[in-house]
N, C-alpha and C. Protein backbone atom coordinates (compact mmCIF):
# COMPACT_ATOMS: atom_id res chain seq x y z
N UNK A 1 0.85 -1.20 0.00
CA UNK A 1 0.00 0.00 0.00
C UNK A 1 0.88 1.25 0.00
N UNK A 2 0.42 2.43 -1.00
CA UNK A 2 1.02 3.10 -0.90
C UNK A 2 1.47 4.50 0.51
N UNK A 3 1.81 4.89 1.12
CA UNK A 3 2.13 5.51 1.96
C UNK A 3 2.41 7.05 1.73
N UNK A 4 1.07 7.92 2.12
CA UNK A 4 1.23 9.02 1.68
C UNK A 4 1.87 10.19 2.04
N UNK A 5 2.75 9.52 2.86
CA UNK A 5 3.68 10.06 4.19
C UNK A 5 4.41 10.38 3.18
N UNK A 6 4.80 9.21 2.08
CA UNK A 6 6.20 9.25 1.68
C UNK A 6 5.85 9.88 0.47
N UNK A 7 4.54 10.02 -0.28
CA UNK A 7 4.52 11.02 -1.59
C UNK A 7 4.53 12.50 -1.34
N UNK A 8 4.22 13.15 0.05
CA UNK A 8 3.89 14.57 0.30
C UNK A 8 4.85 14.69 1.55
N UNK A 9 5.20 15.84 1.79
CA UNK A 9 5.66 16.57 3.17
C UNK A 9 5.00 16.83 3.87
N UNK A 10 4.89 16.80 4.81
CA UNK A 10 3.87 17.14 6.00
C UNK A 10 3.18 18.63 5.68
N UNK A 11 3.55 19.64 5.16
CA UNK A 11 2.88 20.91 4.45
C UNK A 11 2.40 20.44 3.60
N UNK A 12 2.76 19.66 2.31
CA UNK A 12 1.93 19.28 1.15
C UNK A 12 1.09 18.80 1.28
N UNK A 13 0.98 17.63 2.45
CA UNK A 13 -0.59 16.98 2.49
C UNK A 13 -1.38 17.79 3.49
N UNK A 14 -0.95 18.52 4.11
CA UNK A 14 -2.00 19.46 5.03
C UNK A 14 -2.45 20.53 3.83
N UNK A 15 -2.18 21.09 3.16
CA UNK A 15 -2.98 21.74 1.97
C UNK A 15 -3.74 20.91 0.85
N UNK A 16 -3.27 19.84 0.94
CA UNK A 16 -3.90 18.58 0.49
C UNK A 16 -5.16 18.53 0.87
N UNK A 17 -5.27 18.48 1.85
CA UNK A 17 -6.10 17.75 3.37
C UNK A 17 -7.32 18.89 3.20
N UNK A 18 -6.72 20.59 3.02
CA UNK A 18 -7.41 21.58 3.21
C UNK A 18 -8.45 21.72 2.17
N UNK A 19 -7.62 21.37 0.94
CA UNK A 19 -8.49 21.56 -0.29
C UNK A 19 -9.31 20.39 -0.55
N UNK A 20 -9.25 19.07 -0.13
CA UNK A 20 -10.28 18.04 -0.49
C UNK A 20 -11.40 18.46 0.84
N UNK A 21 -10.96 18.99 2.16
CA UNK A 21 -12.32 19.42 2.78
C UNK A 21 -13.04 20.45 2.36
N UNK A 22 -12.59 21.39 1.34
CA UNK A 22 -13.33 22.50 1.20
C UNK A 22 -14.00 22.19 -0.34
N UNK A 23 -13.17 20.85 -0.40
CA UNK A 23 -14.27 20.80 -1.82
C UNK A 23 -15.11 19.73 -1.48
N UNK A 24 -15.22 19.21 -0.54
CA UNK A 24 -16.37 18.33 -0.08
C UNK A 24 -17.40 19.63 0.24
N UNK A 25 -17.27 20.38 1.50
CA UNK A 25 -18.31 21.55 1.49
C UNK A 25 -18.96 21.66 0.58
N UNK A 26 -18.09 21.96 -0.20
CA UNK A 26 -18.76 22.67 -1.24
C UNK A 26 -19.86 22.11 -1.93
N UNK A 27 -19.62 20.48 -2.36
CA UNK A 27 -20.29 19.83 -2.66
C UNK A 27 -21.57 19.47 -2.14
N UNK A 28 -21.48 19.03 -0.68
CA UNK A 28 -22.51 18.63 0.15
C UNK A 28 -23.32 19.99 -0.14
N UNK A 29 -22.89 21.40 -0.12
CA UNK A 29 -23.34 22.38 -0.10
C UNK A 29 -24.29 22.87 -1.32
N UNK A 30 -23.34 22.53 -2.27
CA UNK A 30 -24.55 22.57 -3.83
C UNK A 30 -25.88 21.27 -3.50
N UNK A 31 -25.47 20.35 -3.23
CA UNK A 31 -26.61 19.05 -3.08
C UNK A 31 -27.43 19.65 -2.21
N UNK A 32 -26.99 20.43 -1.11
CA UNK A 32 -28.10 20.63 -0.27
C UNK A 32 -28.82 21.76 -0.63
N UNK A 33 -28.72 22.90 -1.63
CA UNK A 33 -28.78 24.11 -1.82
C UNK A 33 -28.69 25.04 -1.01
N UNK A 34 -27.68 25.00 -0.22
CA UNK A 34 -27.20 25.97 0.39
C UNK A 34 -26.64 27.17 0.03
N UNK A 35 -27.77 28.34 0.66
CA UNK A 35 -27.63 29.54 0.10
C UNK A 35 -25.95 30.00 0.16
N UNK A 36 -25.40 29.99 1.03
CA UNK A 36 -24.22 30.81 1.36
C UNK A 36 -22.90 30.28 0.45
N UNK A 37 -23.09 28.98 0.32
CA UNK A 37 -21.89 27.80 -0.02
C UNK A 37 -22.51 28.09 -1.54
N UNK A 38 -23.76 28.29 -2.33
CA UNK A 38 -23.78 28.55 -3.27
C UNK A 38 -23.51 30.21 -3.46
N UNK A 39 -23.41 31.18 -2.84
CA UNK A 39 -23.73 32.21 -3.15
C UNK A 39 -21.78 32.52 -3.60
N UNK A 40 -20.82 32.05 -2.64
CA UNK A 40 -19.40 31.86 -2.45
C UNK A 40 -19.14 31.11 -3.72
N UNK A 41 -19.47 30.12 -3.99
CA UNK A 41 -19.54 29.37 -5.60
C UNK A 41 -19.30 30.20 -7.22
N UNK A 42 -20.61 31.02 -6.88
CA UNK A 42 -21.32 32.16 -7.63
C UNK A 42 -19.76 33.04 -7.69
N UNK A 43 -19.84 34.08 -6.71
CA UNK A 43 -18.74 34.60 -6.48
C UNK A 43 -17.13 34.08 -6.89
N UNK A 44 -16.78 33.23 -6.64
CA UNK A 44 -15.20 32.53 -6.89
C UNK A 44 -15.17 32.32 -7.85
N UNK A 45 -16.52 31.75 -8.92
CA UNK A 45 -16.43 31.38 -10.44
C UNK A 45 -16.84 32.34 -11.55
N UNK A 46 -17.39 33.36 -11.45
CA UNK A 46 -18.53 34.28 -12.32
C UNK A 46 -17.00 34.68 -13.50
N UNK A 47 -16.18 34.92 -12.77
CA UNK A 47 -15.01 35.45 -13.38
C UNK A 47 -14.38 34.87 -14.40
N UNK A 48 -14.10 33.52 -14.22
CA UNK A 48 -13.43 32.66 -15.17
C UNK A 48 -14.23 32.59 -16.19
N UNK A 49 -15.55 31.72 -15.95
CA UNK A 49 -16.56 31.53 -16.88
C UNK A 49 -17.28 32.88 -17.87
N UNK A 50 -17.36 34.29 -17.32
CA UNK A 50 -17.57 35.32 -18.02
C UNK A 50 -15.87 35.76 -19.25
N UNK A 51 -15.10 35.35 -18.92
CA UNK A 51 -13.93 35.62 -19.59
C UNK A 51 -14.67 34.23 -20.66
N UNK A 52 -14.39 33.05 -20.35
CA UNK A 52 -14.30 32.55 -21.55
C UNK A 52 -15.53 32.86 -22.88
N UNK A 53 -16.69 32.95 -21.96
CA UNK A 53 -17.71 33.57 -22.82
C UNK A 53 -17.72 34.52 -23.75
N UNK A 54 -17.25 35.78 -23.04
CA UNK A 54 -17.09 36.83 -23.85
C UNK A 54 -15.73 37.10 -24.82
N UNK A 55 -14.78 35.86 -24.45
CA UNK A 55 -13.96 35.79 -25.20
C UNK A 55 -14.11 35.23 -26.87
N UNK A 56 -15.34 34.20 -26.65
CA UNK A 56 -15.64 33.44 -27.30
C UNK A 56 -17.42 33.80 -28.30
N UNK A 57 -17.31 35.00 -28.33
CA UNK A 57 -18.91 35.58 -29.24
C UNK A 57 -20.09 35.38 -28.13
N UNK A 58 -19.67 35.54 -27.14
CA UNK A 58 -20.88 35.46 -26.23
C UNK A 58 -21.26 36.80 -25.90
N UNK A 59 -22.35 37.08 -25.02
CA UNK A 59 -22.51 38.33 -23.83
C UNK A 59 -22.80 38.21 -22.31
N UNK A 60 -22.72 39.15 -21.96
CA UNK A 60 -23.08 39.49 -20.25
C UNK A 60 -24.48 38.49 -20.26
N UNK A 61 -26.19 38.62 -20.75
CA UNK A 61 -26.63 37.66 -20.38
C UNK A 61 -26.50 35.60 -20.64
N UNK A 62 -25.67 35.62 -21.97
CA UNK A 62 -25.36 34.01 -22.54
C UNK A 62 -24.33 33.98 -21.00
N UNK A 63 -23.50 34.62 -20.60
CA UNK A 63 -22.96 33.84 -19.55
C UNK A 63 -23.60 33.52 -17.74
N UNK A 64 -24.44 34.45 -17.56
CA UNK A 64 -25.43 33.83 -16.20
C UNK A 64 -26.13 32.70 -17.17
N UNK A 65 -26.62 32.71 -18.00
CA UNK A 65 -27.74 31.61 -18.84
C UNK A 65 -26.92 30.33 -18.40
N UNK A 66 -25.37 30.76 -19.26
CA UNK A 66 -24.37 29.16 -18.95
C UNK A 66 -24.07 28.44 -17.69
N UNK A 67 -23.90 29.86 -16.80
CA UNK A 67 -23.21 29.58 -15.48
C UNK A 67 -24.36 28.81 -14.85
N UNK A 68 -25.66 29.71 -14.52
CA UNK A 68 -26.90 28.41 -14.05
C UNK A 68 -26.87 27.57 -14.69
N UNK A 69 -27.32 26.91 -16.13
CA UNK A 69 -27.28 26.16 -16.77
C UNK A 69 -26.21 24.97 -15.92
N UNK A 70 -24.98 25.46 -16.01
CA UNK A 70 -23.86 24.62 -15.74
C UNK A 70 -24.07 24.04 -14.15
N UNK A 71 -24.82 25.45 -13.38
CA UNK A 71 -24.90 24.74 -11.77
C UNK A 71 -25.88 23.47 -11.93
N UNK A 72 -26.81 23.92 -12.89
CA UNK A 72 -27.57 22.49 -12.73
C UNK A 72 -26.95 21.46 -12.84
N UNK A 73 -26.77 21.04 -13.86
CA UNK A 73 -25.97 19.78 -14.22
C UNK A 73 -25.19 19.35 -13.45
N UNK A 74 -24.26 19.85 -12.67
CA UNK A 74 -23.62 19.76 -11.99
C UNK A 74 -24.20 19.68 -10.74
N UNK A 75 -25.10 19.97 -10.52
CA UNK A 75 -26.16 19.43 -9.09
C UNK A 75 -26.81 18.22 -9.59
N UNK A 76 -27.30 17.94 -10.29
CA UNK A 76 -28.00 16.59 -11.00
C UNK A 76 -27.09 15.55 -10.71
N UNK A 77 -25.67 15.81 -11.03
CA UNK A 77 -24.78 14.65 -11.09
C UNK A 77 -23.79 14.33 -10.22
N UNK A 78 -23.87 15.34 -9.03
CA UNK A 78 -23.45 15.08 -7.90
C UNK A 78 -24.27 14.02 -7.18
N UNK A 79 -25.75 14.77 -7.22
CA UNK A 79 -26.66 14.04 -6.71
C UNK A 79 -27.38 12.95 -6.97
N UNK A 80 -27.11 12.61 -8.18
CA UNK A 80 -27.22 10.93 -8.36
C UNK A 80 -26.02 10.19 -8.75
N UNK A 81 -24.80 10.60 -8.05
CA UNK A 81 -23.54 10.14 -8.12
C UNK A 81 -22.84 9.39 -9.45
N UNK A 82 -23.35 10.10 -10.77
CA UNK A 82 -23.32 10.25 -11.53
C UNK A 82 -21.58 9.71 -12.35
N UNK A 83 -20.96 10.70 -11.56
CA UNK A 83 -19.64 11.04 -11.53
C UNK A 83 -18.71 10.85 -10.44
N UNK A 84 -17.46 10.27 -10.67
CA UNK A 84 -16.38 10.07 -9.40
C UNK A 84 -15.90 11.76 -9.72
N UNK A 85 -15.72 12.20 -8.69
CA UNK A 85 -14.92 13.43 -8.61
C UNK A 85 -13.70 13.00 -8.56
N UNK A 86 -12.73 13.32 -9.74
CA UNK A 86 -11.33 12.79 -9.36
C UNK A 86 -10.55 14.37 -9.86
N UNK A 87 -11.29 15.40 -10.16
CA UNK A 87 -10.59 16.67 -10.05
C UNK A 87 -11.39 17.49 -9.15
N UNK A 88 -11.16 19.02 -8.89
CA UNK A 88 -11.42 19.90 -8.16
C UNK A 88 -12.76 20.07 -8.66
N UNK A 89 -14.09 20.43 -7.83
CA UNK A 89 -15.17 21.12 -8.44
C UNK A 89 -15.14 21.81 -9.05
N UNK A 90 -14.07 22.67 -8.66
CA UNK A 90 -14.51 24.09 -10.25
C UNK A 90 -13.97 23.48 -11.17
N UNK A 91 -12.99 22.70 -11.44
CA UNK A 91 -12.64 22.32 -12.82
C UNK A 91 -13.33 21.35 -13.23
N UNK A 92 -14.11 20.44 -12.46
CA UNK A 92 -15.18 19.80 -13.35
C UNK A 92 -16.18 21.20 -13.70
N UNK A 93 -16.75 21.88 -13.23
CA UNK A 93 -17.73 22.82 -13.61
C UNK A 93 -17.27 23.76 -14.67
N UNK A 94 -15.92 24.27 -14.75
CA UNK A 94 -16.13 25.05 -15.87
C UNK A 94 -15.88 23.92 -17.24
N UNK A 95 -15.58 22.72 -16.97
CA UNK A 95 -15.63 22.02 -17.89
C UNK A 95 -16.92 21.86 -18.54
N UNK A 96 -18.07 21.76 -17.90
CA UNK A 96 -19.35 21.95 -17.82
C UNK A 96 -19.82 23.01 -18.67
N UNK A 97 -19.17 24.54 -18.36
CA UNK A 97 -19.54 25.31 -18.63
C UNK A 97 -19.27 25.75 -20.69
N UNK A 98 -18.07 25.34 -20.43
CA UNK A 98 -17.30 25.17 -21.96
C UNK A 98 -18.42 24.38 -22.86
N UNK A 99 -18.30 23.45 -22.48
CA UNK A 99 -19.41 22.22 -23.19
C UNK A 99 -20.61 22.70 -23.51
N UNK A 100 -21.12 23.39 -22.46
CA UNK A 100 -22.52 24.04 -22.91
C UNK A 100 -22.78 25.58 -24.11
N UNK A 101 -21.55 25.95 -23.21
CA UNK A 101 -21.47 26.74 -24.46
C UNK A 101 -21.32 26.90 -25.76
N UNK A 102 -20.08 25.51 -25.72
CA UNK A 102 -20.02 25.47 -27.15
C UNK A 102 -21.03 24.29 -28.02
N UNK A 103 -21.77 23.52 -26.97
CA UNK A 103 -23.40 23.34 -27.73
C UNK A 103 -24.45 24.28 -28.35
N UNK A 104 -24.00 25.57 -27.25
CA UNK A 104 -25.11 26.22 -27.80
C UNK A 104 -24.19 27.16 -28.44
N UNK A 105 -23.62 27.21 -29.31
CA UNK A 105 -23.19 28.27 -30.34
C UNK A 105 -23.64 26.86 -31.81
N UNK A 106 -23.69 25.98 -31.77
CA UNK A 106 -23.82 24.76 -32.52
C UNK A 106 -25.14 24.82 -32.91
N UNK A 107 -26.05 25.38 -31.71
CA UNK A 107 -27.30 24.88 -32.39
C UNK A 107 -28.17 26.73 -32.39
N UNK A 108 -27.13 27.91 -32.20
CA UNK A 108 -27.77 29.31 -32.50
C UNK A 108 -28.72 28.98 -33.54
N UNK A 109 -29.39 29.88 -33.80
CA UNK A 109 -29.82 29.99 -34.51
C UNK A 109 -30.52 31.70 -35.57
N UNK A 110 -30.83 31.64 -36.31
CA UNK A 110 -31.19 33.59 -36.32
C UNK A 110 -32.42 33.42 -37.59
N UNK A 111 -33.17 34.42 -37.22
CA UNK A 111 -34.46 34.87 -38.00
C UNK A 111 -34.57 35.31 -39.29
N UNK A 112 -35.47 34.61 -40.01
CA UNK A 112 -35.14 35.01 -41.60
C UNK A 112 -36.16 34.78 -42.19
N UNK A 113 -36.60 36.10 -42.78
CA UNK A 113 -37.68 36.68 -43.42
C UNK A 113 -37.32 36.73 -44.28
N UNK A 114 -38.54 36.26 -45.57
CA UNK A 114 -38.42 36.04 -47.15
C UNK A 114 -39.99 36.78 -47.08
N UNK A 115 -40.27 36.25 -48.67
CA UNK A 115 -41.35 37.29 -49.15
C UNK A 115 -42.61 36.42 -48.72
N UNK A 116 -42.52 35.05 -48.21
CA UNK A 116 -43.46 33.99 -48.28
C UNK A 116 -43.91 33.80 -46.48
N UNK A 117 -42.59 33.81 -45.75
CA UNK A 117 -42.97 33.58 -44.62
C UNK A 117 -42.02 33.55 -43.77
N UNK A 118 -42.01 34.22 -42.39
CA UNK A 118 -40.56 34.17 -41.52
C UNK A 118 -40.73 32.70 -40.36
N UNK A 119 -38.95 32.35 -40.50
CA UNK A 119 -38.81 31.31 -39.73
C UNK A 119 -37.44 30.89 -39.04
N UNK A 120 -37.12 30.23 -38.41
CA UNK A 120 -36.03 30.14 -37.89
C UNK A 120 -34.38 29.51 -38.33
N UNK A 121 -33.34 29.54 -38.65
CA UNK A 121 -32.75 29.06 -39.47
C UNK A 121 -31.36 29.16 -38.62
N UNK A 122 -30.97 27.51 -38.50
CA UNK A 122 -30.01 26.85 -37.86
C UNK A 122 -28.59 27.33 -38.54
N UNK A 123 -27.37 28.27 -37.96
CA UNK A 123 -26.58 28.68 -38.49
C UNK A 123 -25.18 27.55 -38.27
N UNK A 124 -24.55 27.51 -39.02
CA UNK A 124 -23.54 26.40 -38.97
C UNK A 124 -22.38 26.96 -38.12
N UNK A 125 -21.83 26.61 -37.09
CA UNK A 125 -21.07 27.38 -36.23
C UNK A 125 -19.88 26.17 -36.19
N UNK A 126 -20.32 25.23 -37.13
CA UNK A 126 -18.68 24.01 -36.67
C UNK A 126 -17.54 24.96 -36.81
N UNK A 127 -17.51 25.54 -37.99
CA UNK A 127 -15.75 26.72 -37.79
C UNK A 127 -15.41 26.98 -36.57
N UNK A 128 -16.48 27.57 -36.09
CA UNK A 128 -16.16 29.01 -34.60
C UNK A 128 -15.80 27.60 -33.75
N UNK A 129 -16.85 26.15 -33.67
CA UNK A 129 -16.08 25.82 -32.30
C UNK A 129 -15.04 24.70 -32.59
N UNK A 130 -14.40 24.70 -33.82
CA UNK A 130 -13.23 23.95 -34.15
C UNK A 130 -11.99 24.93 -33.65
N UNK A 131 -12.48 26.25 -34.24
CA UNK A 131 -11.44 26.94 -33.69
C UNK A 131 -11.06 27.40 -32.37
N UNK A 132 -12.26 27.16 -31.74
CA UNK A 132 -12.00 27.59 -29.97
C UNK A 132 -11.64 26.28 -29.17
N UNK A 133 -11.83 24.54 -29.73
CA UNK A 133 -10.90 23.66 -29.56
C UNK A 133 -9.94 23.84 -29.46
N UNK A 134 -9.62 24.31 -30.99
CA UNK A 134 -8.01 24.58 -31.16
C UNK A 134 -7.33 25.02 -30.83
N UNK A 135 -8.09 26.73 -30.37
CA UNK A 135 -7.56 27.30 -29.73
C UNK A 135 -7.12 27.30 -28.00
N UNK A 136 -8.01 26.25 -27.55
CA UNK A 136 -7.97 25.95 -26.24
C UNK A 136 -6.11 24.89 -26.01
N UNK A 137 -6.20 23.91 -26.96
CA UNK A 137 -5.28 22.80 -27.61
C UNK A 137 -4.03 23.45 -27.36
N UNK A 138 -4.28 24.06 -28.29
CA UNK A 138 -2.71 24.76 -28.57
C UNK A 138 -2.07 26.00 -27.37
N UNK A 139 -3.22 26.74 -26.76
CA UNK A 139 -2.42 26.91 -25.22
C UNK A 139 -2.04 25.97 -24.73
N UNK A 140 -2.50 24.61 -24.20
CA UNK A 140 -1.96 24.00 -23.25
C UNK A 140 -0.89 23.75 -23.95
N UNK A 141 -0.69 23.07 -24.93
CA UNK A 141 0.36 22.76 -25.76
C UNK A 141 1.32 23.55 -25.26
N UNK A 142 1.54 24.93 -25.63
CA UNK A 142 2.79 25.98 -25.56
C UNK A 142 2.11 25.87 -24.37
N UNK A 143 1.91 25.98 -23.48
CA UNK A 143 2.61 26.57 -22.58
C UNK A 143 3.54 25.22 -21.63
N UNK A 144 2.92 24.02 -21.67
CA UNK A 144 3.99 23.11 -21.49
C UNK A 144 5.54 22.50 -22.14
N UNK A 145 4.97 23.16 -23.56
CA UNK A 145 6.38 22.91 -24.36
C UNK A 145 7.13 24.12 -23.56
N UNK A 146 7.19 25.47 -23.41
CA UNK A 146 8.00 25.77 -23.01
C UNK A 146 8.98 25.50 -21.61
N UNK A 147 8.22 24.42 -20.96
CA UNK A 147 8.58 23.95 -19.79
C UNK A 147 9.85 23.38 -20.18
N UNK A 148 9.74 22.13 -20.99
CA UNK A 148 10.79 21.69 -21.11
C UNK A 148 12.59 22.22 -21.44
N UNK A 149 13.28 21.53 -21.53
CA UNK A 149 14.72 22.16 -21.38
C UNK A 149 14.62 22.87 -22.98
N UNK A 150 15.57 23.52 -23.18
CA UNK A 150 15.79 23.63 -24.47
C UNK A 150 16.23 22.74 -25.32
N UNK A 151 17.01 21.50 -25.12
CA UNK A 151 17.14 20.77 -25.32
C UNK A 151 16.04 20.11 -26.30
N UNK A 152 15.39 19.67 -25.20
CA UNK A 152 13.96 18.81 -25.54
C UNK A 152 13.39 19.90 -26.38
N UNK A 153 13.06 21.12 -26.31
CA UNK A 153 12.20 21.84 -27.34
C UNK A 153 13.00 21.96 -28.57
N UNK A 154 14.40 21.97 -28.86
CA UNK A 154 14.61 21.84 -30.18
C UNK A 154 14.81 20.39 -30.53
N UNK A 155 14.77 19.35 -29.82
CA UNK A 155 14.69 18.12 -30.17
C UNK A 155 13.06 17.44 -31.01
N UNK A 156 12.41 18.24 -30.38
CA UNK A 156 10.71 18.27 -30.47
C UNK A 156 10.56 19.01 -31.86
N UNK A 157 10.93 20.05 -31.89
CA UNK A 157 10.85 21.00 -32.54
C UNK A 157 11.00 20.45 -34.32
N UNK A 158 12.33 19.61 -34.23
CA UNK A 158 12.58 19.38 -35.03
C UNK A 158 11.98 18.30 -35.63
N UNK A 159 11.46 17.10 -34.57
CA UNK A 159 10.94 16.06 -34.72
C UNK A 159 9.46 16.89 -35.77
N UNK A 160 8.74 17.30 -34.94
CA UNK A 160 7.37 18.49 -35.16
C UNK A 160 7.57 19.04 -36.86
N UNK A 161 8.58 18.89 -37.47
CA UNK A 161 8.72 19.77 -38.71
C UNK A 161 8.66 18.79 -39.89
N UNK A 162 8.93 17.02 -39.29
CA UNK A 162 9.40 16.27 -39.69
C UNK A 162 10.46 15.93 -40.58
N UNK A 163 11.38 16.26 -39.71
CA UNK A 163 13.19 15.61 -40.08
C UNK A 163 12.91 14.43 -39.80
N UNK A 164 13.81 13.55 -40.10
CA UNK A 164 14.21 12.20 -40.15
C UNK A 164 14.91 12.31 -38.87
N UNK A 165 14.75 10.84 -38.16
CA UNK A 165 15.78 10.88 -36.88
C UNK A 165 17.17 10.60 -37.48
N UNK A 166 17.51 10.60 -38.63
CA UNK A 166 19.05 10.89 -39.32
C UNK A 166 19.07 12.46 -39.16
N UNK A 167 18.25 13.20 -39.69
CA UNK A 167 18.88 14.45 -40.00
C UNK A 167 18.66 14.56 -38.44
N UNK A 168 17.75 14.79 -37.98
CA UNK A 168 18.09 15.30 -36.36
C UNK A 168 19.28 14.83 -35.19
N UNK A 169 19.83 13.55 -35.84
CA UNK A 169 21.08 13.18 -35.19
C UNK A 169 21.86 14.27 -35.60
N UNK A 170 22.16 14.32 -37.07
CA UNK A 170 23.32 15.47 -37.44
C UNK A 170 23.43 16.65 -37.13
N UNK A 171 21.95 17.57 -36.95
CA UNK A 171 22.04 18.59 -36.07
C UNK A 171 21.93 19.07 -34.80
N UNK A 172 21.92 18.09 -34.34
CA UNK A 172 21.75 17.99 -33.01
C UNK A 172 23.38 17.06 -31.88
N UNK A 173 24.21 16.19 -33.22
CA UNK A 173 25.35 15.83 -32.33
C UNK A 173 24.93 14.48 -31.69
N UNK A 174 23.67 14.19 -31.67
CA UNK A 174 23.48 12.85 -30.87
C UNK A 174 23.77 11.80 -31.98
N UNK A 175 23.88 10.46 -31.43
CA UNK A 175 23.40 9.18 -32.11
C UNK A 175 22.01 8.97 -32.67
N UNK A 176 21.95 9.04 -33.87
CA UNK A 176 20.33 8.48 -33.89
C UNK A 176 19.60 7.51 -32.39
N UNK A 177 20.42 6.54 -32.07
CA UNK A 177 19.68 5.88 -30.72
C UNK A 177 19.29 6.54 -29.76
N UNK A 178 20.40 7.49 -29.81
CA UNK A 178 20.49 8.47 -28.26
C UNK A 178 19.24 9.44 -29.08
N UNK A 179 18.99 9.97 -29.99
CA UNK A 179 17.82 11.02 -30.47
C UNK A 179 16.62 10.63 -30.37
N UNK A 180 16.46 9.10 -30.69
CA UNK A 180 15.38 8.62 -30.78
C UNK A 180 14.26 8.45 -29.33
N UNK A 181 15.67 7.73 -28.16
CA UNK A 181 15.55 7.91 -26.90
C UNK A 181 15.06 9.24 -26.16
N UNK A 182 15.70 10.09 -26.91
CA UNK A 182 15.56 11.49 -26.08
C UNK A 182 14.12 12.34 -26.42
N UNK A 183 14.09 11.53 -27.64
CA UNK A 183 12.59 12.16 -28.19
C UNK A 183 11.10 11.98 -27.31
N UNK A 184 11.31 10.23 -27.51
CA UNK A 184 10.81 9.28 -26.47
C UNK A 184 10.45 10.02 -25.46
N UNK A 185 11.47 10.20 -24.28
CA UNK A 185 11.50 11.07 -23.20
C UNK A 185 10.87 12.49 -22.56
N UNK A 186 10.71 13.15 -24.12
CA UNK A 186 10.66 14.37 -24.21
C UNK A 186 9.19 14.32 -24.28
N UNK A 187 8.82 13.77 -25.64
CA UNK A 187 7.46 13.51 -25.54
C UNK A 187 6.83 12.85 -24.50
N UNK A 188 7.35 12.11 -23.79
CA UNK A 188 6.57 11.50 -22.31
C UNK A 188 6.73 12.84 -21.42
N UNK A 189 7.35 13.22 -21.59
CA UNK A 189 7.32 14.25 -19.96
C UNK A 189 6.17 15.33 -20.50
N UNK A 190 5.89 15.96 -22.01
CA UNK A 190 5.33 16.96 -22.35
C UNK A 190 3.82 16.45 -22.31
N UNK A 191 3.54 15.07 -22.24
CA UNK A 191 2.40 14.39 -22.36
C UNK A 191 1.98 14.63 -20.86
N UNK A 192 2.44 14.08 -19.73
CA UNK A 192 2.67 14.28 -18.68
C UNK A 192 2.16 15.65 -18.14
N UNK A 193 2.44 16.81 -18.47
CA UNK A 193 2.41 17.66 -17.73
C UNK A 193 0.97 18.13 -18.46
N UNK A 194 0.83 17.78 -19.73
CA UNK A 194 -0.38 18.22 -20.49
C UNK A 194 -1.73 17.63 -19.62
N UNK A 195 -1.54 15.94 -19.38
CA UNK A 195 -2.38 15.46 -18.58
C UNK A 195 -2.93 15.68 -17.20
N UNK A 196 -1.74 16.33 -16.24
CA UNK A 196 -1.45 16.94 -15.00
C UNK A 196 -2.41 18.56 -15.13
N UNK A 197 -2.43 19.23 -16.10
CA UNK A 197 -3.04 20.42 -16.38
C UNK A 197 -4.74 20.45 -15.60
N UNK A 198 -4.96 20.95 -15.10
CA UNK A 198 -6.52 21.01 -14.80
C UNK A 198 -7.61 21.69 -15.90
N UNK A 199 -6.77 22.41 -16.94
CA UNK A 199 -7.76 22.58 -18.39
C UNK A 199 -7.94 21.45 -18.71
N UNK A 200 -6.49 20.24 -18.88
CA UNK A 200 -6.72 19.07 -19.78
C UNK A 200 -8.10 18.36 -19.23
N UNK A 201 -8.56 18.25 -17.91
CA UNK A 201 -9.17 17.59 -17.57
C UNK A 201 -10.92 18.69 -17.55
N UNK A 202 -10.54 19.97 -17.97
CA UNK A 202 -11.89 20.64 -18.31
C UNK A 202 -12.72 20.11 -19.78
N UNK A 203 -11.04 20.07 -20.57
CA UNK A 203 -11.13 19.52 -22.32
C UNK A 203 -11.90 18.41 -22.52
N UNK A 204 -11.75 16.97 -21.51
CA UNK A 204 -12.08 15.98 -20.94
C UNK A 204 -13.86 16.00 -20.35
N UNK A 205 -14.38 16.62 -19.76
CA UNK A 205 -15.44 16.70 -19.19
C UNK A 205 -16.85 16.98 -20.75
N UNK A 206 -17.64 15.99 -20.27
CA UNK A 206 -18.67 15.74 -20.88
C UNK A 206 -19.78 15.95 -20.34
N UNK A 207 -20.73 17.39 -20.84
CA UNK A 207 -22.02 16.98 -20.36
C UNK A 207 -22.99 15.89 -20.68
């Protein structure tokens, strides 16, 4: 069995300790509808979730619409245990919140009057939310590639352009074995930290 003495320092798991009790609160607190524990909710999140909105062709009312929207669901599936919580509440919830949003830019729609009769007409929005994927993607991306050594980012870099692990031995000084290895490596650790991300696991969340 593992021994959690020996994965954390006695500070690390007491902030450990702090943040899995305050996200139990929290929880018991949405299930129960508790005014205060929801009102603190409201408050700590309005911020994040209004940025991505309005970042993303929304307005001031599409983001209360999302944010309730999102408390529901997220009360539904607490409460019929739906879901293992294996990240933080807010990052399952704005995961929540993303999802809904970018359903409902999918299924907008806008008014259109001809000479015969007005009616409603489903606008195709796959572009806008391929690109706010993408655009979500490719932050995490950079900002973990720059983690790595320099090393590894021009080892990557080059791999990424597609050189041959010949030519990247030659500019780089290694053995093809040793390049191939190091690539290996490089890409495991950048995978790693991508997975470790608490967006990756917003990207992840399904309403």
């Amino acid at each position: 069995m593992i021994n959690e003495a020996e994965l954390y320092p006695e500070s690390e798991r007491h902030k450990l300790s702090i943040a899995m009790d305050k996200d139990q609160i929290m929880i018991t607190g949405i299930i129960n509808g508790d005014e205060r524990i929801l009102s603190n909710f409201y408050k700590e999140n309005i911020r994040y979730v209004q940025g991505y909105i309005l970042q993303n062709f929304g307005n001031a009312e599409d983001v209360e619409d999302i944010f309730q929207d999102a408390l529901v669901v997220l009360y539904q599936k607490l409460k019929s245990e739906m879901v293992e919580m294996r990240v933080p509440v807010t990052t399952y919830f704005y995961g929540i919140c993303k999802n809904l949003w970018k359903n409902r830019l999918r299924k907008k729609q806008r008014l259109v009057v001809d000479d015969k009769r007005v009616y409603f007409e489903e606008e195709s929005n796959d572009i806008i939310i391929h690109n706010i994927e993408n655009k979500e993607r490719e932050h995490l991306y950079r900002k973990h590639f720059q983690k790595l050594s320099s090393e590894n980012r021009k080892l990557l870099h080059l791999f990424f352009e597609g050189k041959s692990m010949k030519e990247i031995s030659k500019i780089t000084g290694y053995t093809v074995g040793y390049a191939r290895k190091k690539k290996f490596l490089a890409k495991k650790q950048l995978l790693k930290m991508i997975e470790q991300d608490p967006l990756y696991e917003e990207l992840k969340v399904v309403c």
